[in-house]
Protein backbone atom coordinates (compact mmCIF):
# COMPACT_ATOMS: atom_id res chain seq x y z
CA UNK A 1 -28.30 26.41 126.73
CA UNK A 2 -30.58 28.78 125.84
CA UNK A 3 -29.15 30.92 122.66
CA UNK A 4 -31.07 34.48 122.28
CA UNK A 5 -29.93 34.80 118.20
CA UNK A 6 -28.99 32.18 115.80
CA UNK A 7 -25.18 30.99 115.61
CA UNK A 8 -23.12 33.20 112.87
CA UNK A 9 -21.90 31.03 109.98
CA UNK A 10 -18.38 29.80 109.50
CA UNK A 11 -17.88 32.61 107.17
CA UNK A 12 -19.35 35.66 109.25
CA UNK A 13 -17.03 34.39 112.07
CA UNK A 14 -14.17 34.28 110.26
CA UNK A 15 -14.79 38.10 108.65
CA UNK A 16 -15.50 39.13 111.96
CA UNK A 17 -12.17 37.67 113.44
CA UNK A 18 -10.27 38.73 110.68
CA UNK A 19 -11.71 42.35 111.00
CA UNK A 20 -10.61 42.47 114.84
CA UNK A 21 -6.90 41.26 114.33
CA UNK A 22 -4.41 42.61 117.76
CA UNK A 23 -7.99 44.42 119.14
CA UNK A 24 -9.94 41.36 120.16
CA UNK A 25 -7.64 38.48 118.97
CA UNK A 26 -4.29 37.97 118.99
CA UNK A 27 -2.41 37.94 115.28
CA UNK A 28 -0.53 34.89 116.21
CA UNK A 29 -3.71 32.46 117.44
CA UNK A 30 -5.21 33.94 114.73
CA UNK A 31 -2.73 32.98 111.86
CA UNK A 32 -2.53 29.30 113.53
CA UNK A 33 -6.31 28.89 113.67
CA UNK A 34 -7.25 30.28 110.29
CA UNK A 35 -4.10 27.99 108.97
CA UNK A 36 -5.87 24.66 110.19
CA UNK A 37 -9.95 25.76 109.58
CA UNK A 38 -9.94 23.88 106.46
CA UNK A 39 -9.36 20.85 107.86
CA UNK A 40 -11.87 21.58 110.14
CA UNK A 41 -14.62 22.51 107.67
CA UNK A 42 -13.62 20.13 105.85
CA UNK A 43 -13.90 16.99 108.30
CA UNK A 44 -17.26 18.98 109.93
CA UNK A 45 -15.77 19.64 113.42
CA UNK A 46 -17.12 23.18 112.53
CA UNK A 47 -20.06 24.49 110.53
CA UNK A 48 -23.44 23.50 110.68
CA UNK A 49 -24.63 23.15 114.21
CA UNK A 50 -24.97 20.33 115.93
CA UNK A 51 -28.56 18.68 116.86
CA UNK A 52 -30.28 20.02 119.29
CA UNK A 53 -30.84 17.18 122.42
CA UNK A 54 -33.30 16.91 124.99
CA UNK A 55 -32.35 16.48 128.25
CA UNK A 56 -33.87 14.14 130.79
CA UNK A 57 -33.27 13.12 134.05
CA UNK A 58 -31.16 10.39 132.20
CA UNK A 59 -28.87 12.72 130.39
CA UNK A 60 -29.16 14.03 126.83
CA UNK A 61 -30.88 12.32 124.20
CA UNK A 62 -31.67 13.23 120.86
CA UNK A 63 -34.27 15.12 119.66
């Protein structure tokens, strides 16, 4: 993957979803994500990005 900007933060995504509620995302995915994100922050399934990994003719490795 080659990303052309850096990934938003937690907290820019969530403003920007928020913003956007019935236009881009629906209300009710919206209300059931933003009710479990905590736990997700909070156990790091979301956040800071992951490690970048080098791939080989192997598979990834990392960096």
């Amino acid at each position: 993957m080659r990303p052309y900007k850096p990934a938003w933060t937690a907290e820019a995504a969530v403003l920007e979803m928020t913003s956007q509620p019935g236009k881009h995302f629906d209300p009710e995915i919206l209300s059931a994500f933003l009710s479990i994100l905590p736990g997700l922050l909070e156990d790091g399934e979301i956040g800071e990005p992951a490690p970048k990994r080098a791939v080989s003719a192997r598979g990834a490795s990392p960096l």
